[in-house]
C-alpha atoms as a PDB file:
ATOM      1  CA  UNK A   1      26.348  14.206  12.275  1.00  0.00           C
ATOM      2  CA  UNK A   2      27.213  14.943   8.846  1.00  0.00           C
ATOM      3  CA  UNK A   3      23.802  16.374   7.802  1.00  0.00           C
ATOM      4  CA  UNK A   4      21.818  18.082  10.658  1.00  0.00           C
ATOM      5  CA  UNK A   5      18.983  18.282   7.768  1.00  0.00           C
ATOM      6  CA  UNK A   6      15.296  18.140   9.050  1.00  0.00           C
ATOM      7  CA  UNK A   7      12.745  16.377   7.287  1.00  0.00           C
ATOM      8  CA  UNK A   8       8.901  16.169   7.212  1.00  0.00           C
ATOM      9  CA  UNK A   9       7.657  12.642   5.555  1.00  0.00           C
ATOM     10  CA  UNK A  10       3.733  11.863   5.654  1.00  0.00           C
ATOM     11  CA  UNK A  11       2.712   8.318   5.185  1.00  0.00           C
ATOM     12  CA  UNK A  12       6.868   7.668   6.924  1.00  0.00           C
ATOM     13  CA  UNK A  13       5.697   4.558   8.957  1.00  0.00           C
ATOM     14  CA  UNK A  14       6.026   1.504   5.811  1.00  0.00           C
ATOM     15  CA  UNK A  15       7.128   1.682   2.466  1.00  0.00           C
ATOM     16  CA  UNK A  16       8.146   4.072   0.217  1.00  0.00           C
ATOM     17  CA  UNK A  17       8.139   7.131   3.356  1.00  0.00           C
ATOM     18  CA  UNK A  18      10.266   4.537   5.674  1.00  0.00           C
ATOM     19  CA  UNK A  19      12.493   3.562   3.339  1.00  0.00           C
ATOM     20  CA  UNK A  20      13.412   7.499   2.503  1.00  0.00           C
ATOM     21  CA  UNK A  21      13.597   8.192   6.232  1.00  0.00           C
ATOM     22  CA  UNK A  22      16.415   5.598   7.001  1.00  0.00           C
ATOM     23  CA  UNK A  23      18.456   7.005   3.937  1.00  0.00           C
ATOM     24  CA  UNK A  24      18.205  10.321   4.920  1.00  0.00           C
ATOM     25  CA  UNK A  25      18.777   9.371   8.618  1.00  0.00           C
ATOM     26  CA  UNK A  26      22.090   7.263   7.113  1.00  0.00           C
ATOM     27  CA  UNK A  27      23.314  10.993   6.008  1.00  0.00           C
ATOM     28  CA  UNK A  28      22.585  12.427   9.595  1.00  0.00           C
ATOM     29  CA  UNK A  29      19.026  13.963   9.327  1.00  0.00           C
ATOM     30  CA  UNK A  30      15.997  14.338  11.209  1.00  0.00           C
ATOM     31  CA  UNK A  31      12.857  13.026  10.529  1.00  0.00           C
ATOM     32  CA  UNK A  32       9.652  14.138  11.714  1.00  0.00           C
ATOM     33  CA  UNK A  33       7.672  10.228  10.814  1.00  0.00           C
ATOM     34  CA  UNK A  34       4.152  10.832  10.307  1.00  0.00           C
ATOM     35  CA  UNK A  35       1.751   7.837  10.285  1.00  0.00           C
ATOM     36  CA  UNK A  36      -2.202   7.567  10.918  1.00  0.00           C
ATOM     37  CA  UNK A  37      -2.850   4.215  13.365  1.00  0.00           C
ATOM     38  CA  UNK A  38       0.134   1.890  13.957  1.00  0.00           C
ATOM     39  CA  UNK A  39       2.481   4.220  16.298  1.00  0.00           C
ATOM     40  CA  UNK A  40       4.488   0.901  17.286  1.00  0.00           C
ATOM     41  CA  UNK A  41       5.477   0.184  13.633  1.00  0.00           C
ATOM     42  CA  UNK A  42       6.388   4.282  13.499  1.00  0.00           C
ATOM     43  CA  UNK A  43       8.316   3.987  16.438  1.00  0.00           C
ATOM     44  CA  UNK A  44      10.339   1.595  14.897  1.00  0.00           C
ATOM     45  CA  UNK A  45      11.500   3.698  12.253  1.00  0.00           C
ATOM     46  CA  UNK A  46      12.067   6.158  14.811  1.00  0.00           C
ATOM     47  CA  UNK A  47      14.533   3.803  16.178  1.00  0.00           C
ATOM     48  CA  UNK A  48      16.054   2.579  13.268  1.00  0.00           C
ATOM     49  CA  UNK A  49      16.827   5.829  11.970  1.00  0.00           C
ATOM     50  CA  UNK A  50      18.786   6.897  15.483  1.00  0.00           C
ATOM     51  CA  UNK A  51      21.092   3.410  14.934  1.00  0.00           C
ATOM     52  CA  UNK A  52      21.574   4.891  11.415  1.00  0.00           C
ATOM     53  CA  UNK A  53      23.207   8.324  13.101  1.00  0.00           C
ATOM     54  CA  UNK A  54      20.472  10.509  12.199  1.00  0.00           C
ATOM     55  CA  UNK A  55      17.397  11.439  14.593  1.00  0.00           C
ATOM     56  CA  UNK A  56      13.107  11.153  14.168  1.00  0.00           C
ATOM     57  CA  UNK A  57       9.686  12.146  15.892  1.00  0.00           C
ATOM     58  CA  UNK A  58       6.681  10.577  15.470  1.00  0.00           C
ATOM     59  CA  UNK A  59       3.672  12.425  14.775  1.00  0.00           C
ATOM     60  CA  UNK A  60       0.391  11.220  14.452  1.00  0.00           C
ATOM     61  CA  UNK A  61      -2.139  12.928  12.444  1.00  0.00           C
ATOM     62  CA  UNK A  62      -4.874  11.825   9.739  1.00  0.00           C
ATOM     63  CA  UNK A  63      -3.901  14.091   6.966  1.00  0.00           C
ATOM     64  CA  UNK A  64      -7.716  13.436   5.418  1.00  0.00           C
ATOM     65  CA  UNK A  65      -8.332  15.921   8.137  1.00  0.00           C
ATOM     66  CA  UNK A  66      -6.726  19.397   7.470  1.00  0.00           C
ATOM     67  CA  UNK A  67      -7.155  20.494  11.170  1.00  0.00           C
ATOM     68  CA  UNK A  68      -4.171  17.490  11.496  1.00  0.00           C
ATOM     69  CA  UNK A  69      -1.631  18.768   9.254  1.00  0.00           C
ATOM     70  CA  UNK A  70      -0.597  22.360  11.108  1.00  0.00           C
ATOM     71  CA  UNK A  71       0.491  19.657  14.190  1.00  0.00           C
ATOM     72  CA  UNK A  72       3.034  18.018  11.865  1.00  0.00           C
ATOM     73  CA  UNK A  73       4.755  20.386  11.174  1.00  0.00           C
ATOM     74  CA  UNK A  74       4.256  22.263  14.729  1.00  0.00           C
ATOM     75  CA  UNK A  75       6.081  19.140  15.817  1.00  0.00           C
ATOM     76  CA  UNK A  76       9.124  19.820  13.961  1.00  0.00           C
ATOM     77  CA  UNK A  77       8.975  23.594  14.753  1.00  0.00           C
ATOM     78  CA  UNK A  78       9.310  22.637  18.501  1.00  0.00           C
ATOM     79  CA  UNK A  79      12.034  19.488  17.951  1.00  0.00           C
ATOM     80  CA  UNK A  80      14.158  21.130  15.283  1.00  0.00           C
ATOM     81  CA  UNK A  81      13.041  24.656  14.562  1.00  0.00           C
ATOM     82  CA  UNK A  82      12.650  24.554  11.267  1.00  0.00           C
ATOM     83  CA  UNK A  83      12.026  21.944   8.191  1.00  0.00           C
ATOM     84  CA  UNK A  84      14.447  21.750   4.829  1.00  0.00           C
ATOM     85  CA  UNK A  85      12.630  19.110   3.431  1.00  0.00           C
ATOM     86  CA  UNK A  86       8.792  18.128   2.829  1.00  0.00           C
ATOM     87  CA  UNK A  87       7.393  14.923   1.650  1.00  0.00           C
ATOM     88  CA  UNK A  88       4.019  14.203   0.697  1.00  0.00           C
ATOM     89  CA  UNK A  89       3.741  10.662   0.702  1.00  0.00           C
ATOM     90  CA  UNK A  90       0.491   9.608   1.609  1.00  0.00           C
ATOM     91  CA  UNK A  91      -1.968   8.440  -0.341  1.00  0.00           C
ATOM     92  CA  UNK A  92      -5.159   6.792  -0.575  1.00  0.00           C
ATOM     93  CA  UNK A  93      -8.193   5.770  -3.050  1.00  0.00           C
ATOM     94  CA  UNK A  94     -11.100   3.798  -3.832  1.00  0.00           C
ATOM     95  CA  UNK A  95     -10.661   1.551  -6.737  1.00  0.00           C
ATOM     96  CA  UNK A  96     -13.944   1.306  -8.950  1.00  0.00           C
ATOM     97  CA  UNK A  97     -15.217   2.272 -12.774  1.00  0.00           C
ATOM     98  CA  UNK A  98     -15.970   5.778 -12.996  1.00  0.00           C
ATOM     99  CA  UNK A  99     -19.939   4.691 -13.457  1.00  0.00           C
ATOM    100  CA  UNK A 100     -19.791   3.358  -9.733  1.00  0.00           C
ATOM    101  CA  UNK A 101     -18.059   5.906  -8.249  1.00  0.00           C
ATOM    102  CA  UNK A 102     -20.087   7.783  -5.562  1.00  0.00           C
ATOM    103  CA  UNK A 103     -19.373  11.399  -4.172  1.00  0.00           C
ATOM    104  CA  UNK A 104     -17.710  10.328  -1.135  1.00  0.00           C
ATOM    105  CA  UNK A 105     -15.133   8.225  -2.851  1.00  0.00           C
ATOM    106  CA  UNK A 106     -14.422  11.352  -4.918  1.00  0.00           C
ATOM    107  CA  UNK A 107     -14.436  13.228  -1.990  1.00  0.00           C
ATOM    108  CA  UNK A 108     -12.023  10.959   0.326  1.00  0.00           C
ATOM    109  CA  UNK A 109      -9.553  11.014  -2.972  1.00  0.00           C
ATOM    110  CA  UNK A 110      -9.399  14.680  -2.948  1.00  0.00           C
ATOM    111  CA  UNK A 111      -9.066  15.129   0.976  1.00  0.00           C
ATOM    112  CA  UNK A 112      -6.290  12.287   0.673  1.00  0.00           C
ATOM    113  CA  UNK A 113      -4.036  13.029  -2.153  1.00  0.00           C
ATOM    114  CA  UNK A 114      -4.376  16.712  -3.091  1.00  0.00           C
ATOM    115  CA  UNK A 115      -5.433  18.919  -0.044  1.00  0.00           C
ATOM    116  CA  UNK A 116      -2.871  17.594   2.343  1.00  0.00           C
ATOM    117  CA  UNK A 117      -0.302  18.307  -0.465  1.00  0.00           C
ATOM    118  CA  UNK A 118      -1.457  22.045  -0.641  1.00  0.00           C
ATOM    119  CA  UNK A 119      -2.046  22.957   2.769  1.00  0.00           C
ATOM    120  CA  UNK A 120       1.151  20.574   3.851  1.00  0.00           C
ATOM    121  CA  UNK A 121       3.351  23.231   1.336  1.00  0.00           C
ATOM    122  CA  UNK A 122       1.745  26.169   2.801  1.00  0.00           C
ATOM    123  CA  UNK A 123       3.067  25.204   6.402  1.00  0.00           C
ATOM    124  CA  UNK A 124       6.201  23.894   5.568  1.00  0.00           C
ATOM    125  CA  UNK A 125       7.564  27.221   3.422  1.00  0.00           C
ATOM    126  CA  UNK A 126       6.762  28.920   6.772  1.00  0.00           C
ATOM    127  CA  UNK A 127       9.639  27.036   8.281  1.00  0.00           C
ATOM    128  CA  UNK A 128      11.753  26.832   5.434  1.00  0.00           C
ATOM    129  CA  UNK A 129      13.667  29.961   6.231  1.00  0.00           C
ATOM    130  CA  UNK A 130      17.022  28.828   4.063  1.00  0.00           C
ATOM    131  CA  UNK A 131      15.348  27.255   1.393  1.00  0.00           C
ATOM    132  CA  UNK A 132      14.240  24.107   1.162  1.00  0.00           C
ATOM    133  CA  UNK A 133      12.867  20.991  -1.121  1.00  0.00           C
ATOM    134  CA  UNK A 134       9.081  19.818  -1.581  1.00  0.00           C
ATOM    135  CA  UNK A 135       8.511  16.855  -2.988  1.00  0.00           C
ATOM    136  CA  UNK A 136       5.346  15.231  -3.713  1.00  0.00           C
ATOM    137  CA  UNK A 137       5.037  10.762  -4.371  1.00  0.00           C
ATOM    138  CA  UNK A 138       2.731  10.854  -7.719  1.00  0.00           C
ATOM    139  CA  UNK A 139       1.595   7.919 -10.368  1.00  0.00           C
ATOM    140  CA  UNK A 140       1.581   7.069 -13.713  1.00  0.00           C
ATOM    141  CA  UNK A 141      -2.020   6.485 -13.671  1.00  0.00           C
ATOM    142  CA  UNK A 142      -1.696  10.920 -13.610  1.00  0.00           C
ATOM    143  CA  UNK A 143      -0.895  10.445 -17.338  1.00  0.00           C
ATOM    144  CA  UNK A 144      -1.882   6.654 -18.711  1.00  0.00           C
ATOM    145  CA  UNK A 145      -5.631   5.515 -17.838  1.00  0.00           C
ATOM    146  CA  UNK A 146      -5.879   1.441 -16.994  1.00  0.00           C
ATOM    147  CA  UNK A 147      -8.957  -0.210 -14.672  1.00  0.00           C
ATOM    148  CA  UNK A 148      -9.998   1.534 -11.786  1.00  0.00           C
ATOM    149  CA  UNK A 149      -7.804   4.065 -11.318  1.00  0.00           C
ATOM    150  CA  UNK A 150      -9.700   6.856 -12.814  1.00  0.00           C
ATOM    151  CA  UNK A 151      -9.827   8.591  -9.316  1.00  0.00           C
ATOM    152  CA  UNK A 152      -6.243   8.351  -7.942  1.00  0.00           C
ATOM    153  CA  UNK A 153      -4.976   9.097 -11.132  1.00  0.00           C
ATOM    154  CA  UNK A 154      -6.853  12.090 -11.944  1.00  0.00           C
ATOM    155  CA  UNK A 155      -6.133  13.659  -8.344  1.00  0.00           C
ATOM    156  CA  UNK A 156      -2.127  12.717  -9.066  1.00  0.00           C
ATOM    157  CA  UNK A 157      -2.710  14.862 -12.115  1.00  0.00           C
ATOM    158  CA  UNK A 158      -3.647  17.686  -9.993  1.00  0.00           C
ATOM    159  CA  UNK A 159      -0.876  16.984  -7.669  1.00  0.00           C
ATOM    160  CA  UNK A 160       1.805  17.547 -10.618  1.00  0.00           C
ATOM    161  CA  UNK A 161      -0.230  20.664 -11.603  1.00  0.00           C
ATOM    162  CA  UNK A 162       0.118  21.972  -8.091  1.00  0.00           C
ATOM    163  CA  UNK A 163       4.446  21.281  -8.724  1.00  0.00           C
ATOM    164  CA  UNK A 164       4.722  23.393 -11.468  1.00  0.00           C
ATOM    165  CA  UNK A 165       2.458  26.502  -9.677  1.00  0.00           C
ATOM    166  CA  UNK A 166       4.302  25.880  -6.465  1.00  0.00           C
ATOM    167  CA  UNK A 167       7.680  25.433  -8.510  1.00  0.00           C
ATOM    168  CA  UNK A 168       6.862  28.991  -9.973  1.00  0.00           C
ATOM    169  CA  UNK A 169       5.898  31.054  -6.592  1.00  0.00           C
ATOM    170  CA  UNK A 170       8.360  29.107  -4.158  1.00  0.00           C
ATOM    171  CA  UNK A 171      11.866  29.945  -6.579  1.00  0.00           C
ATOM    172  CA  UNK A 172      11.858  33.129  -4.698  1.00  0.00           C
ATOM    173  CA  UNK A 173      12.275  31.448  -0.963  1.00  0.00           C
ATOM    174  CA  UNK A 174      15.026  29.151  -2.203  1.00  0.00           C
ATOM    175  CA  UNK A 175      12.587  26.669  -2.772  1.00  0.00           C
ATOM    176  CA  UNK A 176      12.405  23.686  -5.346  1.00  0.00           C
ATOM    177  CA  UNK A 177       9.014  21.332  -5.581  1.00  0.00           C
ATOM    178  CA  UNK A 178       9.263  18.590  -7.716  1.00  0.00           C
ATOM    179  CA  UNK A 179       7.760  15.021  -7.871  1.00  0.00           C
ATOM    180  CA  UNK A 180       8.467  11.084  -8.310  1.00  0.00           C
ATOM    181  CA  UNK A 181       6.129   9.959 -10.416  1.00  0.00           C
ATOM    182  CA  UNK A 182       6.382   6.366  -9.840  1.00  0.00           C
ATOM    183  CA  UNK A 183       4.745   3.371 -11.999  1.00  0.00           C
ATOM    184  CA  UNK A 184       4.291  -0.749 -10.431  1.00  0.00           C
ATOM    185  CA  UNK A 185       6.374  -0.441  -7.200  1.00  0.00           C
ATOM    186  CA  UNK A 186       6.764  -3.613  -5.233  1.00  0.00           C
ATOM    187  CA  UNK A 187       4.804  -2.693  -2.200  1.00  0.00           C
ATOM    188  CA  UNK A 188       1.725  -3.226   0.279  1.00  0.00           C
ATOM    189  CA  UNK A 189      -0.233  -0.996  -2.246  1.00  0.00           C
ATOM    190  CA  UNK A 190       0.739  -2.863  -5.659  1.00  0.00           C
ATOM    191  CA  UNK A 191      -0.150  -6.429  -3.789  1.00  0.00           C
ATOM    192  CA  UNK A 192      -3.857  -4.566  -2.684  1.00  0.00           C
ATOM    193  CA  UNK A 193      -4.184  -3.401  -6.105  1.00  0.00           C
ATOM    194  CA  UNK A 194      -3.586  -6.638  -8.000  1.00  0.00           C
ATOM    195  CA  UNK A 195      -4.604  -9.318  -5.199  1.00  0.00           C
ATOM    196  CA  UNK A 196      -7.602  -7.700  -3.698  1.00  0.00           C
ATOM    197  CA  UNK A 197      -9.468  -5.125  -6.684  1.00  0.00           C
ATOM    198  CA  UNK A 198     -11.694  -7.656  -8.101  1.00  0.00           C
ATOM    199  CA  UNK A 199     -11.891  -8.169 -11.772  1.00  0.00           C
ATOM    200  CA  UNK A 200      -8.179  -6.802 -11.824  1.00  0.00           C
ATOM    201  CA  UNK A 201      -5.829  -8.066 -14.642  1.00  0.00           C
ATOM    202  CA  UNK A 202      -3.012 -10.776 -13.477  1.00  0.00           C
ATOM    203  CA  UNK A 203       0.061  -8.862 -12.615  1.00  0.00           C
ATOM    204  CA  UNK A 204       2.110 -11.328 -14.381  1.00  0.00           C
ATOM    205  CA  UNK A 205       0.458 -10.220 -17.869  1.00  0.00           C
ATOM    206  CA  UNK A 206       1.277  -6.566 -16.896  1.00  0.00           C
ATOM    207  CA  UNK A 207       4.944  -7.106 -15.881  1.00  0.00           C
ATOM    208  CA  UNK A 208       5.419  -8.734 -19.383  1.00  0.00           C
ATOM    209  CA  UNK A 209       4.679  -5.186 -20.815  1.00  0.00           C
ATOM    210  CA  UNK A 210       7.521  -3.417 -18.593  1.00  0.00           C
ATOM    211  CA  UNK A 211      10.757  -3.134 -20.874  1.00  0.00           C
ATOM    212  CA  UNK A 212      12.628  -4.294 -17.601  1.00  0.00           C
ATOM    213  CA  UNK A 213      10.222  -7.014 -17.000  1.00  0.00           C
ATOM    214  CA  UNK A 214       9.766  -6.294 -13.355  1.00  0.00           C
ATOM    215  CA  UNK A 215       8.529  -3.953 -10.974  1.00  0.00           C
ATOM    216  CA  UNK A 216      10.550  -1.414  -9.328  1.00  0.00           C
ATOM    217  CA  UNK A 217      11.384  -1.394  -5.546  1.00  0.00           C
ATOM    218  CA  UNK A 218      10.823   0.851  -2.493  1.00  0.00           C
ATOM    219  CA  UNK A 219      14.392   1.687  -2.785  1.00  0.00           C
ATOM    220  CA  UNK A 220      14.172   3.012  -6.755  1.00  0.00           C
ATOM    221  CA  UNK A 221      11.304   5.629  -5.517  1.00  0.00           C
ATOM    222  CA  UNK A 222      13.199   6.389  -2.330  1.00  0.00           C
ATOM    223  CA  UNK A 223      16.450   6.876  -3.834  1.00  0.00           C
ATOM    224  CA  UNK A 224      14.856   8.924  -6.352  1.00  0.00           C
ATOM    225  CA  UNK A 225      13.197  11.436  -3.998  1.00  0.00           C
ATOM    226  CA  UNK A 226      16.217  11.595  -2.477  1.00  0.00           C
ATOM    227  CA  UNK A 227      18.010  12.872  -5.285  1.00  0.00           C
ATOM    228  CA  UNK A 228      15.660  15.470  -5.613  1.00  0.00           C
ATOM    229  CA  UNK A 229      15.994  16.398  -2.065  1.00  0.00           C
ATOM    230  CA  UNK A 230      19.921  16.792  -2.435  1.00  0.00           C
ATOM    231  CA  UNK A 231      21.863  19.551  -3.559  1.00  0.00           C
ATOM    232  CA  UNK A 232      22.721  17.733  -7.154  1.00  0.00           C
ATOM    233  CA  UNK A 233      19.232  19.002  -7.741  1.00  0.00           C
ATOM    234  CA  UNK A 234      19.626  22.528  -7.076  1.00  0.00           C
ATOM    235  CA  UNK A 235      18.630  23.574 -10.928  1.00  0.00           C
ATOM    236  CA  UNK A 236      15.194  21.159 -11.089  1.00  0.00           C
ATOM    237  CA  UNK A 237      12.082  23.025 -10.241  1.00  0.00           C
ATOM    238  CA  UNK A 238       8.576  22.269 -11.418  1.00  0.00           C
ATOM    239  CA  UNK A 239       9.390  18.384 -12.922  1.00  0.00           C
ATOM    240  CA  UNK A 240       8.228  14.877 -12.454  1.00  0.00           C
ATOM    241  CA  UNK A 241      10.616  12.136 -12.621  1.00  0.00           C
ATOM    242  CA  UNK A 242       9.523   8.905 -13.967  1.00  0.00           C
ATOM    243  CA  UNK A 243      10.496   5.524 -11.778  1.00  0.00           C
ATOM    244  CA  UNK A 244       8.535   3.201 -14.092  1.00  0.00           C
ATOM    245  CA  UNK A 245      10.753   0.897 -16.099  1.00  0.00           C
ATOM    246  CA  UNK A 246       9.968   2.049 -19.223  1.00  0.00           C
ATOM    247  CA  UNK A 247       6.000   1.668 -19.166  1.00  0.00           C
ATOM    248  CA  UNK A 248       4.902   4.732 -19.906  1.00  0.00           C
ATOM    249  CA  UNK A 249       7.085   5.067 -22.800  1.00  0.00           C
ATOM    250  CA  UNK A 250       5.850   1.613 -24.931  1.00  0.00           C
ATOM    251  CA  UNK A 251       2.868   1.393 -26.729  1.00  0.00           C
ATOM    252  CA  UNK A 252       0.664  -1.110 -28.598  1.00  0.00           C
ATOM    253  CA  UNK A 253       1.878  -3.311 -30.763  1.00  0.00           C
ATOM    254  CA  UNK A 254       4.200  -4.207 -27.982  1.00  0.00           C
ATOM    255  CA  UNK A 255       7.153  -5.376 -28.825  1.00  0.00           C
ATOM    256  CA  UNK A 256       6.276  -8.925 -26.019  1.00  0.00           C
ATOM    257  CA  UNK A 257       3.654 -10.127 -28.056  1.00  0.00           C
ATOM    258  CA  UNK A 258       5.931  -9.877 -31.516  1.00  0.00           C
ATOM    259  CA  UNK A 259       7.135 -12.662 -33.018  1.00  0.00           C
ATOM    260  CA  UNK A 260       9.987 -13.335 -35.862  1.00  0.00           C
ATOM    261  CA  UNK A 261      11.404 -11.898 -37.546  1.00  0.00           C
ATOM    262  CA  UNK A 262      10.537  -9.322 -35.742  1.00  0.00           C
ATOM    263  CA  UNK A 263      11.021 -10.128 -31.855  1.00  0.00           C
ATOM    264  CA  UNK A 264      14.097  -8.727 -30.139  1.00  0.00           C
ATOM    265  CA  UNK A 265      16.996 -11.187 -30.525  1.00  0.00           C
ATOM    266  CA  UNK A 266      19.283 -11.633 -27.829  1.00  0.00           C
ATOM    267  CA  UNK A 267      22.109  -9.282 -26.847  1.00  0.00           C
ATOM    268  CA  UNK A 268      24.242  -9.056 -29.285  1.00  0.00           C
ATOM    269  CA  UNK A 269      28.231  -9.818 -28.784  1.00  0.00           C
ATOM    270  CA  UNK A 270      31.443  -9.103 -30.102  1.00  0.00           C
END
């Protein structure tokens, strides 16, 4: 194996987490694949990422519960011995206006998206004895407020807060936290949020706004965690990268809904 790396992805069973694992497994790591119900769809990863040339564990644990997260990573004490690399990807939310948001939904959004993030970097520094990367999966709902994500978004803003502490008392271990803040991401969770959140704005009229007209993929968040798990990113501690195509950078007027003589012309030629 060309990378006898060990990883610890939450959430590693679909998406974003899966997609990560089999790249990292493509370079010869371990991965300890956490997911919360369907083991059969994590034991497929498992197996995918062995016919890549790397190696994975399944572990399952509801990371809503903090009495779950010390097994994770007491799983990949016992397989590997130690972990270079933790993921929080994981996530979870109710989508509602703030005025019909009850305590439990603030609650759940808490125990699902910052806790586990916290108490998940506690355990893994204890194993990172060479150094190691942390990265956390954030939103750009932590910075930009749109319909019903006042509750994700705001706990995403505390997850990047946590990065830059954790940046700050981790340098001294060898130890670089970071995030990938990512914005519409062709997923299951960008078809719930459009198809299912009642009331919600067409996705069509929101892609329009996107200077690259489209969302991104599974493999532009993967690909950039990676990155940030490699040694090209030995001198980044503390920072959120943006995977959003340009949306959090344009603002009303947009330039979609100009017209001549000022809408963009076409690209220009010799």
């Amino acid at each position: 194996m060309t990378n006898s790396k060990v990883a610890v992805i939450t959430g590693a069973s679909r998406g974003i987490g899966a997609r990560l694992a089999e790249m990292l497994a493509a370079e010869g790591a371990s991965v300890v694949v956490n997911y919360k119900k369907n083991a059969e769809l994590a034991e497929k990863v498992v197996a995918r990422l062995r016919e890549l040339g790397g190696d994975g564990v399944t572990v399952q644990a509801d990371v809503e519960n903090p009495e779950d997260i010390p097994r994770i990573f007491d799983v990949a004490a016992e397989k590997y011995g130690r972990v270079d690399y933790f993921v929080n990807n994981a996530a979870a939310s109710a989508f509602k206006k703030i005025v019909d948001l009850k305590s439990h939904h603030l609650d759940r959004s808490y125990a699902m998206n910052v806790r586990p993030f916290v108490l998940g970097a506690q355990e893994a520094v204890k194993l990172m004895d060479d150094g190691g990367r942390i990265v956390a999966v954030t939103s750009y709902g932590s910075v930009r407020a749109y319909p019903t994500y006042a509750a994700l978004g705001s706990y995403k803003a505390a997850v990047e807060s946590f990065i830059r502490y954790m940046a700050v008392e981790f340098a001294g271990y060898g130890i670089n936290v970071n995030g990938v803040n990512g914005g519409l991401i062709d997923s299951d969770s960008l078809e719930y949020f459009y198809d299912k959140v009642p009331g919600q704005a067409p996705i069509e009229t929101v892609l329009q706004k996107i200077p690259k007209g489209k969302p991104g993929t599974v493999d532009d968040m993967a690909g950039a965690i990676k990155f940030l798990l490699s040694d090209q990113s030995e001198y980044i501690t503390g920072q959120t990268l943006v995977v959003d195509g340009g949306l959090s950078v344009v603002a009303p007027p947009f330039w979609h809904d100009t017209t001549d003589p000022l809408s963009l012309p076409p690209r220009p030629t010799r």
